[in-house]
N, C-alpha and C. Protein backbone atom coordinates (compact mmCIF):
# COMPACT_ATOMS: atom_id res chain seq x y z
N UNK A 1 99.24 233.20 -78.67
CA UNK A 1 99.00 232.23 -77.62
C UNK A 1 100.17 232.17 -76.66
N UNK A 2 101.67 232.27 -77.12
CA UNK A 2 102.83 232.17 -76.34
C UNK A 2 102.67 233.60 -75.32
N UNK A 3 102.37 234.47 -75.74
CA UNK A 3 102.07 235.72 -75.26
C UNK A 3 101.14 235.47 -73.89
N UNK A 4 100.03 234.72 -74.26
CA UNK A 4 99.19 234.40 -73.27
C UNK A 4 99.35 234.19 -71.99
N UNK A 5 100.17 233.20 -72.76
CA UNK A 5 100.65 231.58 -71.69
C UNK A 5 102.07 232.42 -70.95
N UNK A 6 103.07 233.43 -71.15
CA UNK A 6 103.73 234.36 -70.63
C UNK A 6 103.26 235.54 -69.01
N UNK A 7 102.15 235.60 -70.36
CA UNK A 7 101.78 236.83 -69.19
C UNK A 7 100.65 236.00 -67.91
N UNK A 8 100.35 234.87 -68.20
CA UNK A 8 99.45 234.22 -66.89
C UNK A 8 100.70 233.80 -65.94
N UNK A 9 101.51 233.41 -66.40
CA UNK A 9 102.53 232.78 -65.38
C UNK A 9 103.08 234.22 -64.68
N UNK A 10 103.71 235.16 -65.65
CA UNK A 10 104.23 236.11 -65.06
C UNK A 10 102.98 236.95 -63.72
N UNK A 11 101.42 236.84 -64.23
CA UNK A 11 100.55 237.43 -62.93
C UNK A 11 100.35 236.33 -61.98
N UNK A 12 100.21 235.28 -61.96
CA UNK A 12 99.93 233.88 -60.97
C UNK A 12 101.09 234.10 -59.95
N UNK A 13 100.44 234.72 -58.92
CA UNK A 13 101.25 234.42 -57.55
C UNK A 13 100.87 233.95 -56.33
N UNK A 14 101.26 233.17 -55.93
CA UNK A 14 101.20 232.49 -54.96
C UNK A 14 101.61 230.61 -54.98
N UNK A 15 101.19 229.71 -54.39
CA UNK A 15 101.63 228.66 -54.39
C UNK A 15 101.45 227.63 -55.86
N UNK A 16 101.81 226.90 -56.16
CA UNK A 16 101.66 225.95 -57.21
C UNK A 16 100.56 224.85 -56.62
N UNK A 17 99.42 225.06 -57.44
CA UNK A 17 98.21 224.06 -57.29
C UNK A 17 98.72 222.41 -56.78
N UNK A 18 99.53 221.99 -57.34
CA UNK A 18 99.86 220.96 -56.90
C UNK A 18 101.00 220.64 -55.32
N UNK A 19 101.59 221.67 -55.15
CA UNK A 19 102.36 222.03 -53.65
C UNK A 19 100.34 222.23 -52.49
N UNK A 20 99.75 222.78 -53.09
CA UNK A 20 98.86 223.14 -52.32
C UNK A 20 97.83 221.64 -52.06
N UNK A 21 97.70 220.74 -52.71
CA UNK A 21 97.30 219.60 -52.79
C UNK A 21 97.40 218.58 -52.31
N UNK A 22 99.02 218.41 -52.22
CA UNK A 22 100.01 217.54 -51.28
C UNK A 22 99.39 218.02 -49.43
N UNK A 23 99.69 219.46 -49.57
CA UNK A 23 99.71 219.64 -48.15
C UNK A 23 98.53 219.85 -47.90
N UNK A 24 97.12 220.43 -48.28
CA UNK A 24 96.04 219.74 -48.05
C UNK A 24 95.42 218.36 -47.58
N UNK A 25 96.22 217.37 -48.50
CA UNK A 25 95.82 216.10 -48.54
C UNK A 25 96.71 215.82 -47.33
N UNK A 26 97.87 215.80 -46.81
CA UNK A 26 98.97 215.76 -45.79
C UNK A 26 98.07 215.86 -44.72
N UNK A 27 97.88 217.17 -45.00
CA UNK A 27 97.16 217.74 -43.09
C UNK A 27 95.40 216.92 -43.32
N UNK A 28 95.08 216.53 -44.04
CA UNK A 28 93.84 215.45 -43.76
C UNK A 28 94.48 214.55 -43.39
N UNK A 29 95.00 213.82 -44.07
CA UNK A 29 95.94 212.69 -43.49
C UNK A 29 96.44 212.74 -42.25
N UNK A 30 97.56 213.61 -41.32
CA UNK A 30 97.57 213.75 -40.34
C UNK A 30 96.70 213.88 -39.51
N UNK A 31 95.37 214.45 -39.22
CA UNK A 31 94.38 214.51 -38.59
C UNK A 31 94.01 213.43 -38.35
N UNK A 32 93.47 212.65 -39.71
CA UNK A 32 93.16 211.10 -39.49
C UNK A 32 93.98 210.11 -38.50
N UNK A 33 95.14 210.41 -38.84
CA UNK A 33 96.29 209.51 -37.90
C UNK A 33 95.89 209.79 -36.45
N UNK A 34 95.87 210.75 -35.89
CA UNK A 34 95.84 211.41 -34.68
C UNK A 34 94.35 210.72 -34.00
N UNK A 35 93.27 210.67 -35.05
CA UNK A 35 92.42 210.61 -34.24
C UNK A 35 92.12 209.07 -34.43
N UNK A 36 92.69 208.21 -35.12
CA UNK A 36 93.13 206.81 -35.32
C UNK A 36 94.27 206.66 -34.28
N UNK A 37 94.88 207.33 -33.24
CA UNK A 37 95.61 206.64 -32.07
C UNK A 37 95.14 207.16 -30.99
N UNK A 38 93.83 208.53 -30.61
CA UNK A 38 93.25 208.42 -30.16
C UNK A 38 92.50 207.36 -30.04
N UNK A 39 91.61 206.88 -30.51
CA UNK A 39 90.65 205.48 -31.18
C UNK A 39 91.21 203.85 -29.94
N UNK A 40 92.62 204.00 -30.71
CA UNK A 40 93.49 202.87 -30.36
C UNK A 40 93.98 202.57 -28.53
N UNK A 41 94.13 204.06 -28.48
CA UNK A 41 94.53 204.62 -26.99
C UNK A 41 93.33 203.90 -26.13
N UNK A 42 92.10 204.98 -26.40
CA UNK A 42 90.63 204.13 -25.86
C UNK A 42 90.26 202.62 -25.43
N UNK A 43 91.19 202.06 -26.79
CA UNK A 43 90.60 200.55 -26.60
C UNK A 43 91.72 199.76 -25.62
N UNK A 44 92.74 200.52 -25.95
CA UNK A 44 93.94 199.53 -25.09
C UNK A 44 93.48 199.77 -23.47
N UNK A 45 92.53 201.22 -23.05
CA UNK A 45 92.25 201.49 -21.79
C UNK A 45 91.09 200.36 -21.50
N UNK A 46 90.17 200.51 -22.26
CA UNK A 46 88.84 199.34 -22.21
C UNK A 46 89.55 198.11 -22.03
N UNK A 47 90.20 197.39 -22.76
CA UNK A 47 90.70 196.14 -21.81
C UNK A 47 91.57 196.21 -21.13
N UNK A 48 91.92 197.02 -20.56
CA UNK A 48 92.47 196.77 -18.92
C UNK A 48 91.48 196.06 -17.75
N UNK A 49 90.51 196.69 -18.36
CA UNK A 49 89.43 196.22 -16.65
C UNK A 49 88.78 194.89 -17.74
N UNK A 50 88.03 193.95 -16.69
CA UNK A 50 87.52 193.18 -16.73
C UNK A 50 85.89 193.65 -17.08
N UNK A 51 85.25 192.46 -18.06
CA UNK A 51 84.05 193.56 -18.63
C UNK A 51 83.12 192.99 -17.11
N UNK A 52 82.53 194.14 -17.33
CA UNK A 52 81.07 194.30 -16.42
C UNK A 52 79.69 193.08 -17.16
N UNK A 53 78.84 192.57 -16.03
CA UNK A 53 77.83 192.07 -17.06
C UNK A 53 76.62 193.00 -17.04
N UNK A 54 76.03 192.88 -18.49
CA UNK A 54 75.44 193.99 -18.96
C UNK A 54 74.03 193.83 -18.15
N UNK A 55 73.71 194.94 -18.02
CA UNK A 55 71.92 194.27 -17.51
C UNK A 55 70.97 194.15 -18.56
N UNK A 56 69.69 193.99 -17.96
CA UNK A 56 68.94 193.31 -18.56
C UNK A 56 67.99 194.35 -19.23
N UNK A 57 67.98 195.07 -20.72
CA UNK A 57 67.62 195.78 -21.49
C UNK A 57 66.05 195.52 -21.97
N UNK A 58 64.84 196.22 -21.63
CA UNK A 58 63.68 195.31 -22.11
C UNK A 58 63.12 195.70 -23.40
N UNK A 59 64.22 196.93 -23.32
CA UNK A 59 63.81 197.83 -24.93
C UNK A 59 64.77 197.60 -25.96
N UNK A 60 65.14 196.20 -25.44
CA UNK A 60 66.46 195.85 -26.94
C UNK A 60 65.44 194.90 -28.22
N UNK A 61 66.17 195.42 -29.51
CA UNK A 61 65.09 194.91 -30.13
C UNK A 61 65.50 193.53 -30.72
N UNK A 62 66.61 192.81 -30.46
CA UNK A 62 67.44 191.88 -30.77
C UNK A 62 67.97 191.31 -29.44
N UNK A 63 66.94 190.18 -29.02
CA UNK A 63 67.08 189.73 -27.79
C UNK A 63 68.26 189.01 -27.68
N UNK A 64 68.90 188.92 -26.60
CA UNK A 64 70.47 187.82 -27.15
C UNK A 64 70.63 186.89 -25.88
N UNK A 65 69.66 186.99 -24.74
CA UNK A 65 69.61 185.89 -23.60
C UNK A 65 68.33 185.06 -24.25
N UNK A 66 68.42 183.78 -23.04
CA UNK A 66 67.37 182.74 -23.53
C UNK A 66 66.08 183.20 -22.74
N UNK A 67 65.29 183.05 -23.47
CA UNK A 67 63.66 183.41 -23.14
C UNK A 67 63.31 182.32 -21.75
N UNK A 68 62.73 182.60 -20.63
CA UNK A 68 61.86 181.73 -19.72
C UNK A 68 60.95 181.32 -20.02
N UNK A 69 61.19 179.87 -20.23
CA UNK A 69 60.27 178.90 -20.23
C UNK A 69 59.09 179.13 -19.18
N UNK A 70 57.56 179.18 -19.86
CA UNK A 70 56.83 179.23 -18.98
C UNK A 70 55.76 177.58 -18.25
């Protein structure tokens, strides 16, 4: 078994599963960040201006003005 466990380490080349994991998980992580201050960027531009009023939607299915009294 020591023999085994010798000769896999001595053929295994390349990175250590767990070095490869970190920086996997890293560069997801970074991505996320990036497109989480994109996100942030957007909204700080949206309230600059003053909002617009919305028009009047007849295909909304969740009415949110008051109905005319007939």
């Amino acid at each position: 078994m020591n023999a085994l466990i010798l000769a896999s380490e001595a053929a295994s080349t390349g990175m250590d599963p767990h070095t490869f994991a970190v920086i996997v998980g890293g560069g997801i992580f970074a991505a996320l960040m990036v497109l989480l201050l994109i996100t942030v960027s957007y909204t700080n531009v949206g309230n600059r201006h003053e909002a617009k009023p919305e028009p009047e939607d007849t295909h909304r299915q969740f009415k949110t003005h008051v109905p005319h009294s007939h």
